[in-house]
PDB file of N, CA and C in Angstrom:
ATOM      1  N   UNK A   1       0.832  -1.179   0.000  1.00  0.00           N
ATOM      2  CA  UNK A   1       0.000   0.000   0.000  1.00  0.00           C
ATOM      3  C   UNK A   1       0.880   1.248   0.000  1.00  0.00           C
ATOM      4  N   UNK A   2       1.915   1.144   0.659  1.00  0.00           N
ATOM      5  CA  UNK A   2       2.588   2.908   0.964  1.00  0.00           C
ATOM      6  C   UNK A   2       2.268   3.557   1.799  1.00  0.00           C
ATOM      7  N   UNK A   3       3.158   4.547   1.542  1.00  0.00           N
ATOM      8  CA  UNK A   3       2.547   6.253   2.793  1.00  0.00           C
ATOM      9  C   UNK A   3       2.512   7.421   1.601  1.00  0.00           C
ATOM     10  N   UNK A   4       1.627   8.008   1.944  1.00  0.00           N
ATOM     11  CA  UNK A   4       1.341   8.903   0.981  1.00  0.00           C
ATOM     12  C   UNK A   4       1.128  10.194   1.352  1.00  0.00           C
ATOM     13  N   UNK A   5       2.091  11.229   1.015  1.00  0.00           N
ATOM     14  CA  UNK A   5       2.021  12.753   1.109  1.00  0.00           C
ATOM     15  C   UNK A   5       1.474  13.687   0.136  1.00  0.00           C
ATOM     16  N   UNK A   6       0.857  14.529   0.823  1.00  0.00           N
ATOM     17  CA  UNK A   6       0.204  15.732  -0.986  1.00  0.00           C
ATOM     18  C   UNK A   6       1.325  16.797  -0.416  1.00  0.00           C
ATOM     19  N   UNK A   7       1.604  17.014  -1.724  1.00  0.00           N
ATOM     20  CA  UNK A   7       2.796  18.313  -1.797  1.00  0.00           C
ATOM     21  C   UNK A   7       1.936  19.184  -2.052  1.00  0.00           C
ATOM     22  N   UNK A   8       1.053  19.325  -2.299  1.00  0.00           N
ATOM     23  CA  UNK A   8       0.088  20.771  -2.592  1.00  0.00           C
ATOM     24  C   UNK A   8      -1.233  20.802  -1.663  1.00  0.00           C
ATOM     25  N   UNK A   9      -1.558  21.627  -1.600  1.00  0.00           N
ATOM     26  CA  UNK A   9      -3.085  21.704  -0.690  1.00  0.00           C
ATOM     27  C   UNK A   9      -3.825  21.193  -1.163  1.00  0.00           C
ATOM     28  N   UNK A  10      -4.650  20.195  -0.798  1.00  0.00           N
ATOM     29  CA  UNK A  10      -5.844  19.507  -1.582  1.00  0.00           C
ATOM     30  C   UNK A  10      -7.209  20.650  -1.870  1.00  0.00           C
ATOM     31  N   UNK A  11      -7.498  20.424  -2.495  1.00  0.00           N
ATOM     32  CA  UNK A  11      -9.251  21.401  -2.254  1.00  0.00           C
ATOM     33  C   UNK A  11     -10.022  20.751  -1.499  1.00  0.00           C
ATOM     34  N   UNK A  12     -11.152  21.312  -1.494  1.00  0.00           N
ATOM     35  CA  UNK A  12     -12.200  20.516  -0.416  1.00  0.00           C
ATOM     36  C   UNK A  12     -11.950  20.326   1.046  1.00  0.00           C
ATOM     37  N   UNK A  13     -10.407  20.321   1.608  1.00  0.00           N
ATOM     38  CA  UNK A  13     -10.471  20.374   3.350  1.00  0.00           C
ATOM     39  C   UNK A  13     -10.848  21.525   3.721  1.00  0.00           C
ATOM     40  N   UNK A  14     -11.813  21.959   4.901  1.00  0.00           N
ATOM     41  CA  UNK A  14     -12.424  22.361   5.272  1.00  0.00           C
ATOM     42  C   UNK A  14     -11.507  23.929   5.955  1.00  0.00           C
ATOM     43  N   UNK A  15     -10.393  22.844   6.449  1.00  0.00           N
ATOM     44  CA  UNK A  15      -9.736  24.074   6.881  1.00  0.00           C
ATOM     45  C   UNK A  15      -8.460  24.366   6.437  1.00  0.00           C
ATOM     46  N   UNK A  16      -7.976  24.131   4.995  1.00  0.00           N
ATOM     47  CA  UNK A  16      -6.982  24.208   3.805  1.00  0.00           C
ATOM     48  C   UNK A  16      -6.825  25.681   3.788  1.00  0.00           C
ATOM     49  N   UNK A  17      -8.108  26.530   4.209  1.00  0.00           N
ATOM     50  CA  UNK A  17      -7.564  28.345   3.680  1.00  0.00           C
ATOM     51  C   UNK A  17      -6.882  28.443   5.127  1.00  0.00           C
ATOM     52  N   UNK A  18      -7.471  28.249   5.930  1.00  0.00           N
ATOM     53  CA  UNK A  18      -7.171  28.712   7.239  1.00  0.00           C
ATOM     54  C   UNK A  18      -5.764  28.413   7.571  1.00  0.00           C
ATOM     55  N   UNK A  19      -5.490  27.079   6.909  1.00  0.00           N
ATOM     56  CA  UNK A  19      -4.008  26.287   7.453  1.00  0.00           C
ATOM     57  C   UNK A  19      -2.979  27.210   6.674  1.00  0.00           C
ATOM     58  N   UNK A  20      -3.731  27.262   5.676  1.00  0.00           N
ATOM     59  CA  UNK A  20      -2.512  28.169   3.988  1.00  0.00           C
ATOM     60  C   UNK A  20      -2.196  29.324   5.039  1.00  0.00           C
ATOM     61  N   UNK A  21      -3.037  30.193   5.600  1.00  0.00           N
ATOM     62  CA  UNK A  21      -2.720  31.785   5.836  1.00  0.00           C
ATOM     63  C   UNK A  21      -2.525  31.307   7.031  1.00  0.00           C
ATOM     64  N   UNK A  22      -2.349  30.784   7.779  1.00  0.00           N
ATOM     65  CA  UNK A  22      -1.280  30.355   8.976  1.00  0.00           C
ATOM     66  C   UNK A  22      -0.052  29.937   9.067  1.00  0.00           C
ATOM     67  N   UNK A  23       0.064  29.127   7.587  1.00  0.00           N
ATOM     68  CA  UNK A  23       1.070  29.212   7.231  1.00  0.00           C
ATOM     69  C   UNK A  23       1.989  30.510   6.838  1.00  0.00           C
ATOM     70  N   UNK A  24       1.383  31.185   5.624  1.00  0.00           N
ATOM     71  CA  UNK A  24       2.006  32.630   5.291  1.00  0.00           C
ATOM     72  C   UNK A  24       2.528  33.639   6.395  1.00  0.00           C
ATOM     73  N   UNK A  25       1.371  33.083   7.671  1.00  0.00           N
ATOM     74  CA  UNK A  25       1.482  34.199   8.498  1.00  0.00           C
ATOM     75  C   UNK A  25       3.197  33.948   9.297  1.00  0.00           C
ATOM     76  N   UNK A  26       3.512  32.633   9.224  1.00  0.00           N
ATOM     77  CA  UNK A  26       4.454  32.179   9.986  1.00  0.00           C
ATOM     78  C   UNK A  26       5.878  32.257   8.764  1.00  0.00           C
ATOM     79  N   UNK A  27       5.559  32.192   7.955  1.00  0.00           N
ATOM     80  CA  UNK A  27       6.782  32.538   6.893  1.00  0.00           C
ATOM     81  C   UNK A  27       7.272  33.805   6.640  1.00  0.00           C
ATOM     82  N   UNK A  28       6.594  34.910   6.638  1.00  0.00           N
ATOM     83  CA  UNK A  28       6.422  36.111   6.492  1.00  0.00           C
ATOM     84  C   UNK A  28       6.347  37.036   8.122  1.00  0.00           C
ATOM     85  N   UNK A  29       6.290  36.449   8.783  1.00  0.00           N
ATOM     86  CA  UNK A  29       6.401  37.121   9.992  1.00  0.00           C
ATOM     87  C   UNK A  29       6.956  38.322  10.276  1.00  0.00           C
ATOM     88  N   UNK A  30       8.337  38.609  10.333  1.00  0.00           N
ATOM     89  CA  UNK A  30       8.930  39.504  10.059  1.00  0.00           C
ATOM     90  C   UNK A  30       8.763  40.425   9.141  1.00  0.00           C
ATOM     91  N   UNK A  31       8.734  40.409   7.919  1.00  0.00           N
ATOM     92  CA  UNK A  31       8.228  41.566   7.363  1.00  0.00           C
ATOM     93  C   UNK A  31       6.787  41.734   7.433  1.00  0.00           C
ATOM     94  N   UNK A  32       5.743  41.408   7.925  1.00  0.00           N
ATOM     95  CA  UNK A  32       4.675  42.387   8.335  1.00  0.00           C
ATOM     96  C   UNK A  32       4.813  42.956   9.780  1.00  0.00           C
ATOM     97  N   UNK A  33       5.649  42.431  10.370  1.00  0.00           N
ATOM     98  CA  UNK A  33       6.106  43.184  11.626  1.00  0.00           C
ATOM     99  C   UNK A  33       6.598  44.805  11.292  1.00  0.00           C
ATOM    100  N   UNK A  34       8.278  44.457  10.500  1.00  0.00           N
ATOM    101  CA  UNK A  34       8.236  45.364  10.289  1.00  0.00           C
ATOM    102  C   UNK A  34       7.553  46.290   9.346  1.00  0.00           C
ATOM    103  N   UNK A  35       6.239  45.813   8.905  1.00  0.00           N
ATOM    104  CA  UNK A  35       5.295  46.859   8.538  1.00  0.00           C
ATOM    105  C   UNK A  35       5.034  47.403   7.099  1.00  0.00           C
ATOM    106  N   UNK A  36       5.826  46.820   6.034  1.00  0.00           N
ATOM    107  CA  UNK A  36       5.603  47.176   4.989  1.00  0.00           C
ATOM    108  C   UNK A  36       4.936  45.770   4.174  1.00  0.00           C
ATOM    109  N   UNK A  37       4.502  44.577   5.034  1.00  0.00           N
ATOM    110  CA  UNK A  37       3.704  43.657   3.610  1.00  0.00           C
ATOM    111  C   UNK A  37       2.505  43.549   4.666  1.00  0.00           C
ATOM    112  N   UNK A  38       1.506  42.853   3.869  1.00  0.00           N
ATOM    113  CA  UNK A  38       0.359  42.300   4.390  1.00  0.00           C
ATOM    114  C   UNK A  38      -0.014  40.762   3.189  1.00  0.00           C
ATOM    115  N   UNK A  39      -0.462  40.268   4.076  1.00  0.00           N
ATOM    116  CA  UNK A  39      -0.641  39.074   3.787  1.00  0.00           C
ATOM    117  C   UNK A  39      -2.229  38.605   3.700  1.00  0.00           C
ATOM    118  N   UNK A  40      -2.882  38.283   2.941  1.00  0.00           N
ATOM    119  CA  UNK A  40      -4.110  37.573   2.956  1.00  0.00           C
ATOM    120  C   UNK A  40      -4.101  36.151   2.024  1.00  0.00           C
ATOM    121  N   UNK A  41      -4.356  35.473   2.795  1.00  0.00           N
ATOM    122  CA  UNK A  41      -4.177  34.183   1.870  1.00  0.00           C
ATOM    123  C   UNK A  41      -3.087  33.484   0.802  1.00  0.00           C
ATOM    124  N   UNK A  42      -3.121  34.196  -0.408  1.00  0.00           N
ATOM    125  CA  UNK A  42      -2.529  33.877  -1.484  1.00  0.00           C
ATOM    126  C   UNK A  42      -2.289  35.412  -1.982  1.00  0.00           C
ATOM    127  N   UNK A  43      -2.212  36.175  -1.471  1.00  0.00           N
ATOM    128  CA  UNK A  43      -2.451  37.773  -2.036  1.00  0.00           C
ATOM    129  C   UNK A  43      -1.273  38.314  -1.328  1.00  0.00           C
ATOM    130  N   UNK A  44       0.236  38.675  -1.269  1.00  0.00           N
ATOM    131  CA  UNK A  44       0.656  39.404  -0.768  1.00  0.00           C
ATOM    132  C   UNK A  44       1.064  40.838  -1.050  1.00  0.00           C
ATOM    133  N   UNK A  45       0.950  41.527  -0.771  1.00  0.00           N
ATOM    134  CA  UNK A  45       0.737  43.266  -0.842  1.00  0.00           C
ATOM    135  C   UNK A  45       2.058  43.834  -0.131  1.00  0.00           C
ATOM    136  N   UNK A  46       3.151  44.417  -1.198  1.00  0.00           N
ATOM    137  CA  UNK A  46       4.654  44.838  -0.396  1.00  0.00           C
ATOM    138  C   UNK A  46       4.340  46.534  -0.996  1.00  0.00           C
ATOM    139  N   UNK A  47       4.808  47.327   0.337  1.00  0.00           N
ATOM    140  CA  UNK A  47       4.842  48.694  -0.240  1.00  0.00           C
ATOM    141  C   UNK A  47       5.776  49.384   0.649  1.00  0.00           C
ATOM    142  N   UNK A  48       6.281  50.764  -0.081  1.00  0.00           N
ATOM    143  CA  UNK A  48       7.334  51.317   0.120  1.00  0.00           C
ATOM    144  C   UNK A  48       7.237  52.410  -0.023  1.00  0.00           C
ATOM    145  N   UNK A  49       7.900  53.171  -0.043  1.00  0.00           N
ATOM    146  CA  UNK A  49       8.137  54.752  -0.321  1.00  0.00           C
ATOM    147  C   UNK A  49       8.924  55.348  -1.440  1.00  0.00           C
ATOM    148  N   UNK A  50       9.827  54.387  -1.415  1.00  0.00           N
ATOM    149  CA  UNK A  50      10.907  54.237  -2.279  1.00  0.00           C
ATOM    150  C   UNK A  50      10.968  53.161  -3.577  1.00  0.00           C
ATOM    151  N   UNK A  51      11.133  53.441  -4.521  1.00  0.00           N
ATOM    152  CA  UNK A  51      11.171  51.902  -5.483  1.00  0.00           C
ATOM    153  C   UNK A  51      13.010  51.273  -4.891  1.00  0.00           C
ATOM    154  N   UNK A  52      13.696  51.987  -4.687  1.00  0.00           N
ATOM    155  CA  UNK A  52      14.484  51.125  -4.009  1.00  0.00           C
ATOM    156  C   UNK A  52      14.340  50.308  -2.888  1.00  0.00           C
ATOM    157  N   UNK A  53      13.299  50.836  -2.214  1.00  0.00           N
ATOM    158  CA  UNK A  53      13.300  50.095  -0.828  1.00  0.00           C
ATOM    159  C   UNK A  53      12.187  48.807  -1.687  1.00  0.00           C
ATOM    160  N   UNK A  54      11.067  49.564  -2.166  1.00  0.00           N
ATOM    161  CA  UNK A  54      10.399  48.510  -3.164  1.00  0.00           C
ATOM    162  C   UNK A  54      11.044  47.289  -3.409  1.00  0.00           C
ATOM    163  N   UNK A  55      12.097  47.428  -4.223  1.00  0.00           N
ATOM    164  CA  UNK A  55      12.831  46.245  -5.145  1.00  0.00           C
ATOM    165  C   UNK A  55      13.659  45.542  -4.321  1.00  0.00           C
ATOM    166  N   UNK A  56      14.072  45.669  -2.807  1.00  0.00           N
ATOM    167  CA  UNK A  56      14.827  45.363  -1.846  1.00  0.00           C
ATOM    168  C   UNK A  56      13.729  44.819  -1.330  1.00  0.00           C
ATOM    169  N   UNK A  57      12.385  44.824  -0.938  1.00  0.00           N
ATOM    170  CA  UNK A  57      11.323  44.022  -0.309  1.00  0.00           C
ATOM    171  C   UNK A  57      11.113  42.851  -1.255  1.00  0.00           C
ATOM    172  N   UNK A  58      11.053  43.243  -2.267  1.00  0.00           N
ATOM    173  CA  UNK A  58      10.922  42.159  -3.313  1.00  0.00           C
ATOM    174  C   UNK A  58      11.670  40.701  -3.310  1.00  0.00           C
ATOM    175  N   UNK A  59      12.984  41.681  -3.406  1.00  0.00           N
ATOM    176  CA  UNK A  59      14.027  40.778  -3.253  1.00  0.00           C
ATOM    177  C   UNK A  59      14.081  39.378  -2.260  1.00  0.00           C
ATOM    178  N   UNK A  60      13.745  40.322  -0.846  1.00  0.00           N
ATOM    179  CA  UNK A  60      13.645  39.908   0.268  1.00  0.00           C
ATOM    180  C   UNK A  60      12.233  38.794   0.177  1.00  0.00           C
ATOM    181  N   UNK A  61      10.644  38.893   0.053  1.00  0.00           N
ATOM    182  CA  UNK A  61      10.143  37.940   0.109  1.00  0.00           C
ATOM    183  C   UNK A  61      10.641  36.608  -0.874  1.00  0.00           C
ATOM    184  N   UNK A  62      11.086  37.177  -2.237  1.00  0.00           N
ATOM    185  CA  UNK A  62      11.487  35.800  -3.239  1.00  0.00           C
ATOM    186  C   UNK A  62      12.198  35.367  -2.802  1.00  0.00           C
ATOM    187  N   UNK A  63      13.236  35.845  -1.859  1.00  0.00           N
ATOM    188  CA  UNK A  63      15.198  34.620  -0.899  1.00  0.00           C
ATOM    189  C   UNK A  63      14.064  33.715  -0.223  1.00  0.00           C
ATOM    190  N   UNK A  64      12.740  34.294   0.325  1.00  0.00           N
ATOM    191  CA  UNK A  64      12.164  33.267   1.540  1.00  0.00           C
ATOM    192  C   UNK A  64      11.368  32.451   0.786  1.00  0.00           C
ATOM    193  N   UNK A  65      10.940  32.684  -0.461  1.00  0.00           N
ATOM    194  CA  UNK A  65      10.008  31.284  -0.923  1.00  0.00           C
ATOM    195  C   UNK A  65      10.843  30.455  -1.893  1.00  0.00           C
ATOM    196  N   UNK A  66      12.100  30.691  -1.951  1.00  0.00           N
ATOM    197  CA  UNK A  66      12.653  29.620  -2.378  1.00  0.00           C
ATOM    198  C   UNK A  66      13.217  28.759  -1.832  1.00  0.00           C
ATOM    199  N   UNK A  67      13.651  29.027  -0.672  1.00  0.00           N
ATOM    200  CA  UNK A  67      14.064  27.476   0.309  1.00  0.00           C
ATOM    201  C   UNK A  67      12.742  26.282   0.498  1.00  0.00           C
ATOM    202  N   UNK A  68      11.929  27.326   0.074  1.00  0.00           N
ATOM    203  CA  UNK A  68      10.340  26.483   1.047  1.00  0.00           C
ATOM    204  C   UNK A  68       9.759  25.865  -0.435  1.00  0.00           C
ATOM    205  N   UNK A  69      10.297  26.346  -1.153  1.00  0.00           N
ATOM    206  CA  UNK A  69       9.547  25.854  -2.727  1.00  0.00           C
ATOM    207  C   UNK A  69       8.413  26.440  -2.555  1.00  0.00           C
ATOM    208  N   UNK A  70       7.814  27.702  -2.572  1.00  0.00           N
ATOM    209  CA  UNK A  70       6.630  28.265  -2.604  1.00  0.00           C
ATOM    210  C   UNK A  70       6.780  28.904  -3.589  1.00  0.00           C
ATOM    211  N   UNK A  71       5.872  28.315  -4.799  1.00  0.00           N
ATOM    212  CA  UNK A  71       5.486  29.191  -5.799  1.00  0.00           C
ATOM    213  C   UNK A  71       4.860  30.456  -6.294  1.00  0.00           C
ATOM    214  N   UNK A  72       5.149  31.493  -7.367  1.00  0.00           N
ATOM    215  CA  UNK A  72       4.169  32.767  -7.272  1.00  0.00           C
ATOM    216  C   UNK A  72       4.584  32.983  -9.067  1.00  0.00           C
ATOM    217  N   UNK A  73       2.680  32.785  -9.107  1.00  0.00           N
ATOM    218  CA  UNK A  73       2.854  33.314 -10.766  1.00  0.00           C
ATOM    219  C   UNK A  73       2.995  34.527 -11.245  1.00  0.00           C
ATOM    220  N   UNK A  74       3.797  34.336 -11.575  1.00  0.00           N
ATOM    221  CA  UNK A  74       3.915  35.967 -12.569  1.00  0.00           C
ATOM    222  C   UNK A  74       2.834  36.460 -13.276  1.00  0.00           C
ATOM    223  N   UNK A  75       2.178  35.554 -13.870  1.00  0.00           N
ATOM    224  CA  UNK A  75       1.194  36.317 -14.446  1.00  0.00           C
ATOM    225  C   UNK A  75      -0.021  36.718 -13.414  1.00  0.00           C
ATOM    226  N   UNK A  76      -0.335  35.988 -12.328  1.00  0.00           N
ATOM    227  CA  UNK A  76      -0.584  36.864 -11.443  1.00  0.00           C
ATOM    228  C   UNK A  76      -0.246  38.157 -10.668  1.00  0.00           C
ATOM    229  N   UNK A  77       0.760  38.343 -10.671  1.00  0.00           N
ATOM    230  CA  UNK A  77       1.804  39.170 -10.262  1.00  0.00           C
ATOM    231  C   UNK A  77       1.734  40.691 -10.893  1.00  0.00           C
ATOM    232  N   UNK A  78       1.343  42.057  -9.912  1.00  0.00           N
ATOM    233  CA  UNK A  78       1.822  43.351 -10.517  1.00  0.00           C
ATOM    234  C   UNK A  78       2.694  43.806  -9.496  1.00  0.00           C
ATOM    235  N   UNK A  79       3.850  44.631 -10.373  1.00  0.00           N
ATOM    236  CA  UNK A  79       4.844  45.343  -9.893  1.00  0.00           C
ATOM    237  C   UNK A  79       4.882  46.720 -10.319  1.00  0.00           C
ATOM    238  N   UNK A  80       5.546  47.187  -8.521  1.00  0.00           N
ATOM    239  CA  UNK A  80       5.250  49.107  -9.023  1.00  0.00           C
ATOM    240  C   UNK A  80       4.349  49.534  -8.694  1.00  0.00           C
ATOM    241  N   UNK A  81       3.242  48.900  -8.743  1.00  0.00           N
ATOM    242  CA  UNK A  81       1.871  49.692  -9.137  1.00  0.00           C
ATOM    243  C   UNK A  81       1.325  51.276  -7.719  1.00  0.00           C
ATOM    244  N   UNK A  82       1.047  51.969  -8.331  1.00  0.00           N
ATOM    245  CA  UNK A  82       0.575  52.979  -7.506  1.00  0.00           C
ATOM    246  C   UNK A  82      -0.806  52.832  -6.547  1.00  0.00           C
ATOM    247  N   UNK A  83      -1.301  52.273  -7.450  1.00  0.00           N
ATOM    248  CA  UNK A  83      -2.454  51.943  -7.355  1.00  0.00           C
ATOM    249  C   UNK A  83      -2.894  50.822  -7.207  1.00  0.00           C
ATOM    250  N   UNK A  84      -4.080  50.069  -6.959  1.00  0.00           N
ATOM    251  CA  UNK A  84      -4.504  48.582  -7.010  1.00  0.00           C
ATOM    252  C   UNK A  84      -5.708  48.169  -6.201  1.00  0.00           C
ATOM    253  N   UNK A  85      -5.827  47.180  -6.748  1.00  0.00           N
ATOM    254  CA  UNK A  85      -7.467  46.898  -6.411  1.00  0.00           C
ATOM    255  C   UNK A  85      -6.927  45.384  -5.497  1.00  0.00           C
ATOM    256  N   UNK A  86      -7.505  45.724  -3.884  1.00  0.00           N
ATOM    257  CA  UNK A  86      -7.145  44.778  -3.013  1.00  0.00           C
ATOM    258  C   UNK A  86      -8.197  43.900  -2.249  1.00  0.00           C
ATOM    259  N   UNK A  87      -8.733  42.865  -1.938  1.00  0.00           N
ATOM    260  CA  UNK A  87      -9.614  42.426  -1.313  1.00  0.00           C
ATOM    261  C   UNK A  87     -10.715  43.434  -0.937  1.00  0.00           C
ATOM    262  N   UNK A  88     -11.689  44.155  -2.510  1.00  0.00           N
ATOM    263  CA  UNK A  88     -12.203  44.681  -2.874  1.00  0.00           C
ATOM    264  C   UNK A  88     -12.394  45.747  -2.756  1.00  0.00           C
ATOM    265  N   UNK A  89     -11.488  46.441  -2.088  1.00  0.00           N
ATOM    266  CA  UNK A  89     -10.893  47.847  -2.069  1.00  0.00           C
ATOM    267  C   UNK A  89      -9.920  48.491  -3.402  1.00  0.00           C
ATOM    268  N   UNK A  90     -10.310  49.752  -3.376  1.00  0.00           N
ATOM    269  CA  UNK A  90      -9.076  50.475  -4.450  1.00  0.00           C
ATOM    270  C   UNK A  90      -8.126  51.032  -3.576  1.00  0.00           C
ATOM    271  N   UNK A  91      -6.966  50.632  -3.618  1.00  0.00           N
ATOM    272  CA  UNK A  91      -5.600  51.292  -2.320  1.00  0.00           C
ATOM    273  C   UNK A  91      -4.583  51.933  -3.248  1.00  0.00           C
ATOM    274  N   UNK A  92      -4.661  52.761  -2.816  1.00  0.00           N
ATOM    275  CA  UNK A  92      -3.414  53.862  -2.769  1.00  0.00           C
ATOM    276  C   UNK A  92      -2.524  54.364  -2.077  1.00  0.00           C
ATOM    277  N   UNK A  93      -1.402  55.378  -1.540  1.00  0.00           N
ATOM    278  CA  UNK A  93      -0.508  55.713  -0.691  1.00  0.00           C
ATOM    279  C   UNK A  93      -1.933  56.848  -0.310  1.00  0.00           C
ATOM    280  N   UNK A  94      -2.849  57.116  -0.637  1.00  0.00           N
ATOM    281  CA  UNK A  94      -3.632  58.439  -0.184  1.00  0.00           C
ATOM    282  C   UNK A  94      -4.710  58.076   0.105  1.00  0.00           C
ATOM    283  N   UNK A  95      -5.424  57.286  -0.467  1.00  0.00           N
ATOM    284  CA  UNK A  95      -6.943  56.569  -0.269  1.00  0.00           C
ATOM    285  C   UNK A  95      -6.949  54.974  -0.218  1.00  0.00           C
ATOM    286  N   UNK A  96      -8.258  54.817   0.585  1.00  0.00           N
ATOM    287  CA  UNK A  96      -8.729  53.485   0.606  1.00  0.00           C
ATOM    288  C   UNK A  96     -10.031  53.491   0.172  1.00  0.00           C
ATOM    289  N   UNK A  97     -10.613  53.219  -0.585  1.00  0.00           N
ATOM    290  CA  UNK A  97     -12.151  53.224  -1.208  1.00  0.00           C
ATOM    291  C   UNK A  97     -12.705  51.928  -1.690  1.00  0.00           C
ATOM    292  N   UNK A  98     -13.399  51.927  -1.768  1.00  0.00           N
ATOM    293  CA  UNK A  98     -14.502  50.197  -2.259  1.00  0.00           C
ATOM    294  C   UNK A  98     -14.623  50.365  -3.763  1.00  0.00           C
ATOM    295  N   UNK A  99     -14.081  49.166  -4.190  1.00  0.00           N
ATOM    296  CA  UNK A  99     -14.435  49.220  -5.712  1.00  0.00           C
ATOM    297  C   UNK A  99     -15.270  49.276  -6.025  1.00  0.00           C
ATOM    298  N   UNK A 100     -15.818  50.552  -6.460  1.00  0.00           N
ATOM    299  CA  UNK A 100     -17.220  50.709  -7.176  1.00  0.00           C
ATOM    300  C   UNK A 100     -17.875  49.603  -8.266  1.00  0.00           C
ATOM    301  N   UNK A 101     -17.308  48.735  -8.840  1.00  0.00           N
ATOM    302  CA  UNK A 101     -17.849  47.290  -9.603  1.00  0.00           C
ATOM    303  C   UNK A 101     -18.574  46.435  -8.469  1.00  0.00           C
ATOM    304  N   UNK A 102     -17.900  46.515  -7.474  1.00  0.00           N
ATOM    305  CA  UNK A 102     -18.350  45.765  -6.042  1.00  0.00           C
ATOM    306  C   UNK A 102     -19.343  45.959  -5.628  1.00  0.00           C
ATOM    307  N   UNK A 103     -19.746  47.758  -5.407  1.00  0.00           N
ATOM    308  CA  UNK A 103     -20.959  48.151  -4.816  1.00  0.00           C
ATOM    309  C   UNK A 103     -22.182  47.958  -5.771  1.00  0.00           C
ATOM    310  N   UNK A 104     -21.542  48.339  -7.320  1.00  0.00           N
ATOM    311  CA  UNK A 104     -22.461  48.298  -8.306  1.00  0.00           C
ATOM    312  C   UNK A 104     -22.968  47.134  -8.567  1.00  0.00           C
ATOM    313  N   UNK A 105     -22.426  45.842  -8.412  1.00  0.00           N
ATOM    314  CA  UNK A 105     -23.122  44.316  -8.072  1.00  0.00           C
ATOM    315  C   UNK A 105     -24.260  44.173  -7.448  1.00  0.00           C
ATOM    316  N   UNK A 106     -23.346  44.877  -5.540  1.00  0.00           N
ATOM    317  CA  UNK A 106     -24.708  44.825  -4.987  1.00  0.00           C
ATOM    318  C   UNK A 106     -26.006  45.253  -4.984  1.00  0.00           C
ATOM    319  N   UNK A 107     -25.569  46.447  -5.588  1.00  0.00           N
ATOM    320  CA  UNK A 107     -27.095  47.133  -5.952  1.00  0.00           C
ATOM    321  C   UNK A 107     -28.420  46.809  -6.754  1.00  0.00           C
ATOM    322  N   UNK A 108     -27.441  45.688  -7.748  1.00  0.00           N
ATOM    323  CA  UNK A 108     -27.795  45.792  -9.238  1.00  0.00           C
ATOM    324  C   UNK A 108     -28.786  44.082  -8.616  1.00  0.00           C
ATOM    325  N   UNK A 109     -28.018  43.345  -7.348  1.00  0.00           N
ATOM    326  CA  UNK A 109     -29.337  42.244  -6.862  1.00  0.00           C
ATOM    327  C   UNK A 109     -30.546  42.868  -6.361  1.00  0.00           C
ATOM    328  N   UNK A 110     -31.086  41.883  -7.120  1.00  0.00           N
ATOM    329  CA  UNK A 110     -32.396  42.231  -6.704  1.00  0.00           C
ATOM    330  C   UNK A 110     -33.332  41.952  -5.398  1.00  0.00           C
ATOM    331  N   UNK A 111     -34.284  42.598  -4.567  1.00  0.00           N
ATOM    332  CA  UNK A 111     -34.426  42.142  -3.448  1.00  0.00           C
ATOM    333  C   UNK A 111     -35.555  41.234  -2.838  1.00  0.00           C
ATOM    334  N   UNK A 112     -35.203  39.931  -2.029  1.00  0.00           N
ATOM    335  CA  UNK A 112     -35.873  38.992  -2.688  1.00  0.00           C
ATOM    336  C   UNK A 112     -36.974  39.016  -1.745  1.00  0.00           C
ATOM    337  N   UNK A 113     -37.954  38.307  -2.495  1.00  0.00           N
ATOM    338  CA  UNK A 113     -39.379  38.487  -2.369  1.00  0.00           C
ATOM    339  C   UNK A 113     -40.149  37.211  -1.288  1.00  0.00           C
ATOM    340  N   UNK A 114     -39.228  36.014  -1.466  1.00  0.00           N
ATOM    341  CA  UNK A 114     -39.859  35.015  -0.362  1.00  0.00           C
ATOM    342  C   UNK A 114     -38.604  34.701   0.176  1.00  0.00           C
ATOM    343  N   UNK A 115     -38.589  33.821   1.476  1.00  0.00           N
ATOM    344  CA  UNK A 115     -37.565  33.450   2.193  1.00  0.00           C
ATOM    345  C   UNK A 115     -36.623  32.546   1.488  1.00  0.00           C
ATOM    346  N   UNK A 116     -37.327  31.965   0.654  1.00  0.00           N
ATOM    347  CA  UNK A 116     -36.574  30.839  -0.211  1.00  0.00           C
ATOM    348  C   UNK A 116     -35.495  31.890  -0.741  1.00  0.00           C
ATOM    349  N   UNK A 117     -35.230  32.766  -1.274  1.00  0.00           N
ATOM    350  CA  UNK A 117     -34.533  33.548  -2.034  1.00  0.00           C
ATOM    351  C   UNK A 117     -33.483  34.232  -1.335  1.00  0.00           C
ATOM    352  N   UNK A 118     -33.586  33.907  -0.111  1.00  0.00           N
ATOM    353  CA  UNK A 118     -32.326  34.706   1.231  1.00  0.00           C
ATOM    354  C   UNK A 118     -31.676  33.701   0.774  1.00  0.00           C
TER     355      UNK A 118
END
């Protein structure tokens, strides 16, 4: 029969998100301490003041996911950006606002008429 390990997170366990961002939280420790990343799940968010200090954070999370073999797609991936749309917020160095596509969803449901429809 064997012993059998999953190298990747399965889907479907119940508590697979929870374990993932407990994980992140423990890999990344240090730099959200010191205050320039945030972490949600699979989403990490590095910011700076500086594009030097930028490209030096950068640097710094990719040295830590390569010992661990933690992958990050590029094509997921924006760099630089001033701007950005974050766990449904628009963030900036000046504002935090709700993506208006977000609110405009909610509006746009309609409101339901029997209990079946909650």
């Amino acid at each position: 029969m064997g012993i059998y390990e999953y190298t990747r997170m399965p889907f479907g366990i119940k508590n697979a998100p929870a374990h993932f961002q407990r994980m992140m939280d423990i890999i990344f420790q240090e730099e959200v301490l010191e205050g320039w990343m945030v972490v949600s799940i699979d989403a990490i968010i590095i910011y700076s003041e500086t594009w030097q200090d930028h490209m030096q954070y950068i640097n710094r999370v990719l040295s830590e996911c390569i010992p661990i073999n933690l992958r990050i797609s590029l094509k997921k991936c924006n760099f630089g950006q001033q701007e950005l749309l974050a766990l449904g917020h628009k963030v900036s160095s000046l504002s935090l606002a709700i993506d208006q596509n977000k609110v405009a969803a909610v509006l746009q449901k309609q409101v339901p008429k029997i209990i079946k429809e909650m």
